[in-house]
C-alpha atoms as a PDB file:
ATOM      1  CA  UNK A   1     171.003  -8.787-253.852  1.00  0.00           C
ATOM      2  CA  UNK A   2     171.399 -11.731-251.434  1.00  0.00           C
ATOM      3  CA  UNK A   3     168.130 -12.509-249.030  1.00  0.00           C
ATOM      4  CA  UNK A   4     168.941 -11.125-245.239  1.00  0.00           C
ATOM      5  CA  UNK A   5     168.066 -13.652-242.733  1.00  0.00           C
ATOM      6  CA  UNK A   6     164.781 -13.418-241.130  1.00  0.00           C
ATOM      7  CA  UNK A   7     165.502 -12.401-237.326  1.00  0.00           C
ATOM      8  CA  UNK A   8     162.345 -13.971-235.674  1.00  0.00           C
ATOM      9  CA  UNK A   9     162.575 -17.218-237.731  1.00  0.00           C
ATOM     10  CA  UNK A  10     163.787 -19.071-234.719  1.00  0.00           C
ATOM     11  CA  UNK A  11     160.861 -18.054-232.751  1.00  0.00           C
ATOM     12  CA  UNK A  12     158.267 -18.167-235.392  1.00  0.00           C
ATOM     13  CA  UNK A  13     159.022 -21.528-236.315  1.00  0.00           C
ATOM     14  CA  UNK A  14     158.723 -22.810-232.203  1.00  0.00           C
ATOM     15  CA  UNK A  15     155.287 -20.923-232.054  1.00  0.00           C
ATOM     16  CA  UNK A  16     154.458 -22.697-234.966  1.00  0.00           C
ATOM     17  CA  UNK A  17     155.505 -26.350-233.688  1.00  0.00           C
ATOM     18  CA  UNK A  18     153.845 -25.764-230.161  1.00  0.00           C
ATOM     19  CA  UNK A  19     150.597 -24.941-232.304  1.00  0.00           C
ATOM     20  CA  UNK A  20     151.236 -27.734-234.859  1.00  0.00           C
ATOM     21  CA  UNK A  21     152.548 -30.039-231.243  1.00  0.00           C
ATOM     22  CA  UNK A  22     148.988 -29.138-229.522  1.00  0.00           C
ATOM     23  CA  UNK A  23     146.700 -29.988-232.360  1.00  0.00           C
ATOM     24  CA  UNK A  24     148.343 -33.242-233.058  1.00  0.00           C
ATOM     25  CA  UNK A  25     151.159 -34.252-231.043  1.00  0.00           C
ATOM     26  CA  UNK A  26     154.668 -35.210-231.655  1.00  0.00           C
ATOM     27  CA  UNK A  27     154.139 -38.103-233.502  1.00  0.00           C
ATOM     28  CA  UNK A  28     151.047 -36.792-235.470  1.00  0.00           C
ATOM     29  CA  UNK A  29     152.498 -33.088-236.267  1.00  0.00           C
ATOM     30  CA  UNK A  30     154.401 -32.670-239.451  1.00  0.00           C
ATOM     31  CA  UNK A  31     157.147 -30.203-240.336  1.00  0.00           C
ATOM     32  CA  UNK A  32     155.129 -29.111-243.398  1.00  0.00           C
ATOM     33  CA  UNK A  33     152.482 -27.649-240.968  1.00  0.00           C
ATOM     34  CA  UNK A  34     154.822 -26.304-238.876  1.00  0.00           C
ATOM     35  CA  UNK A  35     156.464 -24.270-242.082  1.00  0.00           C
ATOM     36  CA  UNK A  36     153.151 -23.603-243.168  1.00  0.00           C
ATOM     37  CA  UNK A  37     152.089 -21.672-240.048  1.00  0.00           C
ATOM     38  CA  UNK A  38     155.229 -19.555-239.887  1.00  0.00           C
ATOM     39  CA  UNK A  39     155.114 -18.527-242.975  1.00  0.00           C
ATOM     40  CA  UNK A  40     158.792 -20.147-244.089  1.00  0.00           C
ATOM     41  CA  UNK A  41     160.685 -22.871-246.299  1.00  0.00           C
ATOM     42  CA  UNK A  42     161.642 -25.938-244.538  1.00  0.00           C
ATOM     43  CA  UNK A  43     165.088 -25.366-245.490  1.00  0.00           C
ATOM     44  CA  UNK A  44     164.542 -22.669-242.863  1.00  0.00           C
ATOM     45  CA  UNK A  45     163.324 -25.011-240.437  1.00  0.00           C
ATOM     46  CA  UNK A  46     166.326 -27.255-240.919  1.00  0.00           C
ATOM     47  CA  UNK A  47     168.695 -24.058-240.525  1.00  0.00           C
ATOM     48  CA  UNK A  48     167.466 -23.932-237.009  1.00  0.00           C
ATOM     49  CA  UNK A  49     166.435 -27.714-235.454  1.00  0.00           C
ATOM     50  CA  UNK A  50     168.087 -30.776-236.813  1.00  0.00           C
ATOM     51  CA  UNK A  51     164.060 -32.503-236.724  1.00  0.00           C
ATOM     52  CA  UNK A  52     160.665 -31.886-235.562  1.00  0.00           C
ATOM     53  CA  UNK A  53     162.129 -33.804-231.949  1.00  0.00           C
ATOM     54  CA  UNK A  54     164.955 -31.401-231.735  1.00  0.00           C
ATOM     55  CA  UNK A  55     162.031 -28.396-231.957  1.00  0.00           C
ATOM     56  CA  UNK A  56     159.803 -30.479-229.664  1.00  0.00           C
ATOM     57  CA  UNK A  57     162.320 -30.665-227.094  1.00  0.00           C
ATOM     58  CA  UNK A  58     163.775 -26.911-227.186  1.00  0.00           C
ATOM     59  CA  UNK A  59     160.004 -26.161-226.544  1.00  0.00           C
ATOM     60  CA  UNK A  60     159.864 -28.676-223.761  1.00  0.00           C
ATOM     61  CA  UNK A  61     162.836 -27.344-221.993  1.00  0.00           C
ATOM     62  CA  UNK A  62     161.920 -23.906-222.648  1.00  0.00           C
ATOM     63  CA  UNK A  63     158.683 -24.303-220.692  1.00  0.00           C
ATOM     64  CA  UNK A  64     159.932 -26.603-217.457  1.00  0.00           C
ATOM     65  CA  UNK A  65     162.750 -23.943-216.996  1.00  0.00           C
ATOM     66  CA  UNK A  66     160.161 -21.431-217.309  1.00  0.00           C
ATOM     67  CA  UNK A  67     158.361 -23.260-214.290  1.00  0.00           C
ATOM     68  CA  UNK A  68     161.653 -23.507-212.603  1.00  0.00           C
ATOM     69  CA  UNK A  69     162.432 -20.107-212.587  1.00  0.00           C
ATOM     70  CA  UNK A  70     158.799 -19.154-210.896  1.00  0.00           C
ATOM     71  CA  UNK A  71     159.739 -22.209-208.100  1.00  0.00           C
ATOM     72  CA  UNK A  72     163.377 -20.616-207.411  1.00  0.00           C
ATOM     73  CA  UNK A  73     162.200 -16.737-207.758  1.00  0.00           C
ATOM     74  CA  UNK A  74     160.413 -17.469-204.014  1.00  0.00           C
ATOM     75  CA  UNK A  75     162.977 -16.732-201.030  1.00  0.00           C
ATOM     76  CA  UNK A  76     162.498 -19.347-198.538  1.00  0.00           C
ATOM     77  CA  UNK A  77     161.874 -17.008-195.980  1.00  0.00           C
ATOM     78  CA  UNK A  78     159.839 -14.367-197.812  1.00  0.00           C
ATOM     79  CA  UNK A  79     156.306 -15.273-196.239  1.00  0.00           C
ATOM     80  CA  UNK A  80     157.778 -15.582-192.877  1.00  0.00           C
ATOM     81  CA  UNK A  81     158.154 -11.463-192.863  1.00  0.00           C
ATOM     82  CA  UNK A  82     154.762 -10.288-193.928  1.00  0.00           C
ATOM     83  CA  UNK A  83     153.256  -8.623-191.252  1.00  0.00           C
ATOM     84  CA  UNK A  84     150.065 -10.192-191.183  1.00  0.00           C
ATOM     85  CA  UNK A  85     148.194 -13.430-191.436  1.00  0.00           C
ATOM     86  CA  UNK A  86     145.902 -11.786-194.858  1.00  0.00           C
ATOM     87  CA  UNK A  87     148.928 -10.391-196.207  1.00  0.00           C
ATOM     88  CA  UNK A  88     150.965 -14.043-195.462  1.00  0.00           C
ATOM     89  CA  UNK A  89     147.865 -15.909-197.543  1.00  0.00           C
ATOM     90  CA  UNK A  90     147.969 -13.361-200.209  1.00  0.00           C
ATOM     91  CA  UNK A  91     151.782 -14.039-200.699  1.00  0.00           C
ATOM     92  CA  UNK A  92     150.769 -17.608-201.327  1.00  0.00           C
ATOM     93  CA  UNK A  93     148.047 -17.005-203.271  1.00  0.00           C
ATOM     94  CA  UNK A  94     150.450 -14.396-205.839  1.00  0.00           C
ATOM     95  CA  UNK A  95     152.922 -16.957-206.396  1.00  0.00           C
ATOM     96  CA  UNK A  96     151.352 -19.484-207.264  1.00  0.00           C
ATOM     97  CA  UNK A  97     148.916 -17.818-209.393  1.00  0.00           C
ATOM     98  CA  UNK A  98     151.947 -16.709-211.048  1.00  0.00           C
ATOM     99  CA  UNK A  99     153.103 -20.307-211.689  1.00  0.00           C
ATOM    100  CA  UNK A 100     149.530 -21.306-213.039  1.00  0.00           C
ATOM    101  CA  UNK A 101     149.313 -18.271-215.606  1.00  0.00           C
ATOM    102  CA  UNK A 102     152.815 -19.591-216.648  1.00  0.00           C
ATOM    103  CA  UNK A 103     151.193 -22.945-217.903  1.00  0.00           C
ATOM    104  CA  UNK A 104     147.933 -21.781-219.091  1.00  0.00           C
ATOM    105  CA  UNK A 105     149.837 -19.376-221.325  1.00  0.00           C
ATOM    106  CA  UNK A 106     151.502 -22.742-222.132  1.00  0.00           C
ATOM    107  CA  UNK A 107     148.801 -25.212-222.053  1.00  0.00           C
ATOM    108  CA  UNK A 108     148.449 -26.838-225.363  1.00  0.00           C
ATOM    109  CA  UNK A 109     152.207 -28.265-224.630  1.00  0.00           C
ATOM    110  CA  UNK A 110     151.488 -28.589-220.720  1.00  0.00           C
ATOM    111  CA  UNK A 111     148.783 -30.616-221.529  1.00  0.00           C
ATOM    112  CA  UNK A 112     151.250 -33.103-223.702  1.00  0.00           C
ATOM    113  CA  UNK A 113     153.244 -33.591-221.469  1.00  0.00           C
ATOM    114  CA  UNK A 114     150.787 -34.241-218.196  1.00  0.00           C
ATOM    115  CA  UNK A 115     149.265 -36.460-220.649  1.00  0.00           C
ATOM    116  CA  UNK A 116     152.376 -38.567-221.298  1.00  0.00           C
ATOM    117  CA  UNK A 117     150.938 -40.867-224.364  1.00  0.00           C
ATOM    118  CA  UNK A 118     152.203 -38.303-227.189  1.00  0.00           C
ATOM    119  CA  UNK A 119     155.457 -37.368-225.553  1.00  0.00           C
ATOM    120  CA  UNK A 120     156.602 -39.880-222.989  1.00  0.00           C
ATOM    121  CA  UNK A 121     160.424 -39.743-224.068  1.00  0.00           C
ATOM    122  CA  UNK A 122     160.278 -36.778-222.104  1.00  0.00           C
ATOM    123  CA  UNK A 123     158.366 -37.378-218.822  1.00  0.00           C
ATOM    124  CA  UNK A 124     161.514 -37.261-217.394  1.00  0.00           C
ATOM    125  CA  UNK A 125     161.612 -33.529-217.415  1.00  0.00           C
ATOM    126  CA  UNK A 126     158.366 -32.915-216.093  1.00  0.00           C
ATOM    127  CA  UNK A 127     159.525 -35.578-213.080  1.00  0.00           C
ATOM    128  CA  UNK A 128     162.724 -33.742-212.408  1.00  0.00           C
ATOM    129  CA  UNK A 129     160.627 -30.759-212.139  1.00  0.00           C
ATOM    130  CA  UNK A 130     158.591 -32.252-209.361  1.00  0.00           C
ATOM    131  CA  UNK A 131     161.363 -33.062-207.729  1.00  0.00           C
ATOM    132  CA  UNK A 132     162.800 -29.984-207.904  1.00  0.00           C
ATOM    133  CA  UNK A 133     159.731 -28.592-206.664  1.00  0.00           C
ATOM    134  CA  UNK A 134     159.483 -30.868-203.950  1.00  0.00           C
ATOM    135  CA  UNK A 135     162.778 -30.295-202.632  1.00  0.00           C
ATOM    136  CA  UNK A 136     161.731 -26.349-202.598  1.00  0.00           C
ATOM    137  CA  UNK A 137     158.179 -27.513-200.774  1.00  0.00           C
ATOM    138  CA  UNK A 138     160.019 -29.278-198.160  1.00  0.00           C
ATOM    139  CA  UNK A 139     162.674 -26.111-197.226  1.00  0.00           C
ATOM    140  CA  UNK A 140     159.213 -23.858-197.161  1.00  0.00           C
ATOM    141  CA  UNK A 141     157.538 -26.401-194.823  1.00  0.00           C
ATOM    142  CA  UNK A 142     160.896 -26.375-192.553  1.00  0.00           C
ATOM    143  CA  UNK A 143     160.783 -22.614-192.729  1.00  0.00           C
ATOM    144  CA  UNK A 144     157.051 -22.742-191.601  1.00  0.00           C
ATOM    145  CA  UNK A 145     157.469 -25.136-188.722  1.00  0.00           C
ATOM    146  CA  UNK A 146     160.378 -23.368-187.109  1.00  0.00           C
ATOM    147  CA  UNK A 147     158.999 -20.089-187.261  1.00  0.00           C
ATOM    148  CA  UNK A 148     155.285 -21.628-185.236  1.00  0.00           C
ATOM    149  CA  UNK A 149     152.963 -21.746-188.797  1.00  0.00           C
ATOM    150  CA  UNK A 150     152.712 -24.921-189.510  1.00  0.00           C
ATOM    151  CA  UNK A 151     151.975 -27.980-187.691  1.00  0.00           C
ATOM    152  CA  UNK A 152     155.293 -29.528-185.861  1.00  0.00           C
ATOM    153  CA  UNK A 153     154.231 -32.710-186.241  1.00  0.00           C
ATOM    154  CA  UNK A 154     153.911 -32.632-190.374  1.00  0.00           C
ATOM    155  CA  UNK A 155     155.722 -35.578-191.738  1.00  0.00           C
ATOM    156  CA  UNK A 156     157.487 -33.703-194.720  1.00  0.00           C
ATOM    157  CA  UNK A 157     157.781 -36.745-197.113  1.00  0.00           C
ATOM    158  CA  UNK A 158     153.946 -37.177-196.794  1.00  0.00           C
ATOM    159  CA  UNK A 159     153.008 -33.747-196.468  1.00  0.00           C
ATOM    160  CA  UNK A 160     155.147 -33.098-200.275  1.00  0.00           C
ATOM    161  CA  UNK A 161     153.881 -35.892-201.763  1.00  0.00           C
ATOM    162  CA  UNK A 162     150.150 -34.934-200.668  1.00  0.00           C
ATOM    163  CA  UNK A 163     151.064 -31.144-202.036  1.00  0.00           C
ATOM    164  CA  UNK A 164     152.708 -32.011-204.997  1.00  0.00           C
ATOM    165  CA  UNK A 165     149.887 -34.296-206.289  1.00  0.00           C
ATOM    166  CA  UNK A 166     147.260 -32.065-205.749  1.00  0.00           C
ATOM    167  CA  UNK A 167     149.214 -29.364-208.115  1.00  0.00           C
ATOM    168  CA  UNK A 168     149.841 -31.963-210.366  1.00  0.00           C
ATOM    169  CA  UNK A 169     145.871 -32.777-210.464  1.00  0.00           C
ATOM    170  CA  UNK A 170     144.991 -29.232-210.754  1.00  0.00           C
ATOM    171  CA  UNK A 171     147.183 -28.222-213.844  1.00  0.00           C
ATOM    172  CA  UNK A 172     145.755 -31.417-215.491  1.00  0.00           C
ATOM    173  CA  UNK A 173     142.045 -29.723-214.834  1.00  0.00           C
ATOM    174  CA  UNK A 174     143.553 -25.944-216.335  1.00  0.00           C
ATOM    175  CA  UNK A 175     145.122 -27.357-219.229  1.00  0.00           C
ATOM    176  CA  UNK A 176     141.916 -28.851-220.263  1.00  0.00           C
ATOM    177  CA  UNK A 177     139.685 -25.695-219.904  1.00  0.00           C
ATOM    178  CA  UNK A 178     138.109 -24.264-222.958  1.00  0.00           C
ATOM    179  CA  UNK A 179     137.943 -20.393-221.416  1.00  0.00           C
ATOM    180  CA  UNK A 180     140.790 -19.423-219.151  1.00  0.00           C
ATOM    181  CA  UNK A 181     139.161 -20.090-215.315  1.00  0.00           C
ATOM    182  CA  UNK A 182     139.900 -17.589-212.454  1.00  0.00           C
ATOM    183  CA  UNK A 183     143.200 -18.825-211.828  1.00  0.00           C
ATOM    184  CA  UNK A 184     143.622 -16.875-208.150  1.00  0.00           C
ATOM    185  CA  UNK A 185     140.501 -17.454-207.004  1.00  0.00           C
ATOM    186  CA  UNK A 186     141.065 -21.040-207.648  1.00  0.00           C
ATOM    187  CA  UNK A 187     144.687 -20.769-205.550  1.00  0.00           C
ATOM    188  CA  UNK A 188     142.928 -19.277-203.021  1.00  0.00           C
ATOM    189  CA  UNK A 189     140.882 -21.652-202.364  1.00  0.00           C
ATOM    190  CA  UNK A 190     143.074 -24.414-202.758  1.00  0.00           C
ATOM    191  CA  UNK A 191     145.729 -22.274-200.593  1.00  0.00           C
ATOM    192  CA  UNK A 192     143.294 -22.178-197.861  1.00  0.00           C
ATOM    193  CA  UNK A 193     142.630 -25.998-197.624  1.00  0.00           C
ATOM    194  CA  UNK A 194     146.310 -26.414-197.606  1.00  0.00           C
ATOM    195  CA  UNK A 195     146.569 -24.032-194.403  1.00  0.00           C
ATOM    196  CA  UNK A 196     144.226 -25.661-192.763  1.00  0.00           C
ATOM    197  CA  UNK A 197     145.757 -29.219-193.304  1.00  0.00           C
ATOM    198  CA  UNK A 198     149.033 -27.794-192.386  1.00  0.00           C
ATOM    199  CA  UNK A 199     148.844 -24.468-190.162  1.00  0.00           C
ATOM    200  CA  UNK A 200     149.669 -24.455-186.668  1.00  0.00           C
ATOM    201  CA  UNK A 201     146.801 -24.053-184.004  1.00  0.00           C
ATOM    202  CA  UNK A 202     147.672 -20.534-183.697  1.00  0.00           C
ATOM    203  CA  UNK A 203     147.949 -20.002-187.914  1.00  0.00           C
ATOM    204  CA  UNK A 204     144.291 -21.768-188.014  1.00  0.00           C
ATOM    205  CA  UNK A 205     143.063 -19.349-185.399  1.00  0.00           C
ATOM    206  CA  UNK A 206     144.032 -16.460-186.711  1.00  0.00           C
ATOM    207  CA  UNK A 207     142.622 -17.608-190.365  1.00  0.00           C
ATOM    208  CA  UNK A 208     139.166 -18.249-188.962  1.00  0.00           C
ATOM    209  CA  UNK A 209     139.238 -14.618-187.592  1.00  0.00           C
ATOM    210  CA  UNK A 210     140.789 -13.188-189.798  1.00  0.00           C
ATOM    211  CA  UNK A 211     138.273 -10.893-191.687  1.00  0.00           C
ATOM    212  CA  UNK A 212     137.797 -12.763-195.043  1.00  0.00           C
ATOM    213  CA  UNK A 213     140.279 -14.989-194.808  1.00  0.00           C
ATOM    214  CA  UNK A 214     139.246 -17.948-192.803  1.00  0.00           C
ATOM    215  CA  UNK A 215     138.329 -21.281-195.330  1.00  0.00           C
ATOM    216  CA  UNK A 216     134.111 -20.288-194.558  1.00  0.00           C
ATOM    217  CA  UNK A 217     134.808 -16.767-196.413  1.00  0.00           C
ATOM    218  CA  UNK A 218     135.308 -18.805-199.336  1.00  0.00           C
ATOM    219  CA  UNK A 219     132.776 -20.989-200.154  1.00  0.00           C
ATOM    220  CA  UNK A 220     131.143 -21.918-204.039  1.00  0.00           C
ATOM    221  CA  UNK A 221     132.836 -19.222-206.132  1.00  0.00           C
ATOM    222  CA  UNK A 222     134.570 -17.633-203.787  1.00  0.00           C
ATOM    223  CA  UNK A 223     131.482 -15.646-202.578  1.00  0.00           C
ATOM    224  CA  UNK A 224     131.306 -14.459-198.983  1.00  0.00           C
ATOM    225  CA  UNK A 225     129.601 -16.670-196.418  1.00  0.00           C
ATOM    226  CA  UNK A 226     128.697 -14.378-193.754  1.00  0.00           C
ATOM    227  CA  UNK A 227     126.640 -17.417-192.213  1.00  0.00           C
ATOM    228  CA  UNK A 228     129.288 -19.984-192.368  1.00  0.00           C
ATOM    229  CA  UNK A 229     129.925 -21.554-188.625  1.00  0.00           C
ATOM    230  CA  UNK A 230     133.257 -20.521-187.297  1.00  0.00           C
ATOM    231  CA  UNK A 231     135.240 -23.727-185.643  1.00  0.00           C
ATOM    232  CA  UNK A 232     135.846 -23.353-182.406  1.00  0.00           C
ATOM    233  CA  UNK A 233     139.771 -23.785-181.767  1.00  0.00           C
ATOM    234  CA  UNK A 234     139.595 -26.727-179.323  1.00  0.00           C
ATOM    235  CA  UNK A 235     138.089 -28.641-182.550  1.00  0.00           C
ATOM    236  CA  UNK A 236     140.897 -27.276-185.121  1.00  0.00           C
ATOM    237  CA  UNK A 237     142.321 -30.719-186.795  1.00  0.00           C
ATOM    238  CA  UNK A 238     145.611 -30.265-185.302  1.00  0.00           C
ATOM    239  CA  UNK A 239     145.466 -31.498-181.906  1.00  0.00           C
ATOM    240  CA  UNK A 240     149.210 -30.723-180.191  1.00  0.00           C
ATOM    241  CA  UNK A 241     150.670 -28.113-178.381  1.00  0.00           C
ATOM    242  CA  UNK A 242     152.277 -25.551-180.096  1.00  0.00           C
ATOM    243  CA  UNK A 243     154.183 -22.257-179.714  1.00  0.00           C
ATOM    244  CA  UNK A 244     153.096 -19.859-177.763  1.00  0.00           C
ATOM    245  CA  UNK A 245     152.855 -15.775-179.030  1.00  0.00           C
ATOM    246  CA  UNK A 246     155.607 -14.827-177.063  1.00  0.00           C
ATOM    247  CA  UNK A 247     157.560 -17.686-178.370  1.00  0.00           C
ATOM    248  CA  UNK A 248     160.958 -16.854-179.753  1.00  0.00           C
ATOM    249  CA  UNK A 249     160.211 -19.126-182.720  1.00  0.00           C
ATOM    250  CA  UNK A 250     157.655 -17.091-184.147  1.00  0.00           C
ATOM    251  CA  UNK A 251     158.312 -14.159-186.244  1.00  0.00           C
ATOM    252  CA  UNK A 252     157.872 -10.896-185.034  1.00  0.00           C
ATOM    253  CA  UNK A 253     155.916  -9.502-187.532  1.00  0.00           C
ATOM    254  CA  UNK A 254     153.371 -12.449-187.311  1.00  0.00           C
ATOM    255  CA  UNK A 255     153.388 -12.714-183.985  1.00  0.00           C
ATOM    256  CA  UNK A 256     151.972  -9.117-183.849  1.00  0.00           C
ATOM    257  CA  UNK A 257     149.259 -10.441-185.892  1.00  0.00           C
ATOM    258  CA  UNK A 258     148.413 -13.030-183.497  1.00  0.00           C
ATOM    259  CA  UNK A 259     148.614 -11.220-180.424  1.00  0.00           C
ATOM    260  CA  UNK A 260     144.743 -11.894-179.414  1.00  0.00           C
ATOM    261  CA  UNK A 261     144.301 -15.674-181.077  1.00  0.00           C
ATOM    262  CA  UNK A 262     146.993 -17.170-179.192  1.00  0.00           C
ATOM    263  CA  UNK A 263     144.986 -20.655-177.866  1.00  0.00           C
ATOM    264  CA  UNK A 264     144.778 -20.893-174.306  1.00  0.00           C
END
């Protein structure tokens, strides 16, 4: 009787190469190891990729789409309509703990390709990622300043740069865990330095009163500091008028939430 194809080759043979990728990189890994860890022939292997590049690079695409999908599932205007400032940060916080689960489930090839040496031929899709994610920072910034959250006076080129890198730096750190870190409490943490770089006066007020959810509330570990000093607003970084509650440019369902912190 003639052999019926194996259904999951295809994918048993790219979990394979991303194992055989992550021990020893592109140049180092070997299509005997990959065949070796599936289980198959390499005549199977050459059924499906034309070389150990061509499997390399389905895997590489595979994984920044991936990414891109998590970057484009996020409606501009989505955080702009929760109805509070803890339920706004917690938005934040979801997606992008979404995005960072995404590449620890895919670290041993994330890490090749932050690192660059073992697969620089293609750095270029990692860059047109951050450029696609850039260009999605700078309509959530514009969405921010013109409904009062963030600071007016942000200079968006900067300000993406500045965000971008400090992702960038961060997935480098994940990658190279042993044991998987707290992913959201590490988002939190770095979402709440980002608010307070880039929040309006009236955002940063309402963070620092917020309960839990001003930057002292996280502190170490993320433990509760009941004894942290609370800023007063005339020292918040951001020193320029902004909207008012009442202002037309604010959302209505934040504004609610802001109805006592407005600065005076």
């Amino acid at each position: 009787m003639p052999r019926t194809s194996n259904p999951h080759a295809r994918a048993d043979l790219l979990a394979a190469a991303e194992a055989a990728f992550a021990r020893a990189g592109l140049e180092g890994a070997k299509v005997e190891e990959i065949t070796r860890r599936a289980g198959l022939s390499k005549g199977a292997f050459y059924l499906h990729f034309r070389s150990k590049d061509d499997a390399f690079r389905q895997l590489v695409e595979a994984m920044v789409a991936g990414l891109a999908r998590h970057v484009d599932a996020c409606p501009v205007d989505s955080a702009m309509q929760m109805p509070s400032v803890g339920e706004f940060l917690d938005f934040w916080v979801e997606q992008d703990t979404e995005i960072f689960e995404f590449i620890w489930r895919n670290r041993g090839l994330a890490a090749l390709l932050l690192e660059g040496g073992r697969s620089a031929a293609y750095r270029h899709l990692v860059d047109e990622f951050a450029d696609r994610a850039a260009g999605k920072t700078r309509l959530l910034l514009q969405a921010g300043i013109a409904a009062g959250l963030y600071r007016a006076d942000l200079d968006l080129d900067v300000t993406c740069a500045f965000i971008g890198g400090a992702y960038d730096r961060l997935a480098r750190q994940i990658v190279r865990e042993k044991k998987k870190p707290d992913l959201r409490g590490l988002v939190r943490r770095v979402q709440v330095l980002f608010l307070r770089g880039i929040a309006s006066p009236v955002l940063v007020a309402a963070l620092d009163t917020g309960p839990g959810r001003g930057p002292q509330a996280v502190t170490g570990k993320g433990r509760a500091s009941p004894t942290s000093p609370r800023r007063p607003a005339h020292e918040s970084p951001a020193h320029f008028d902004s909207p008012r509650v009442d202002s037309p440019r604010l959302n209505p369902p934040l504004r609610a939430a802001f109805q006592k912190r407005d600065p005076p």
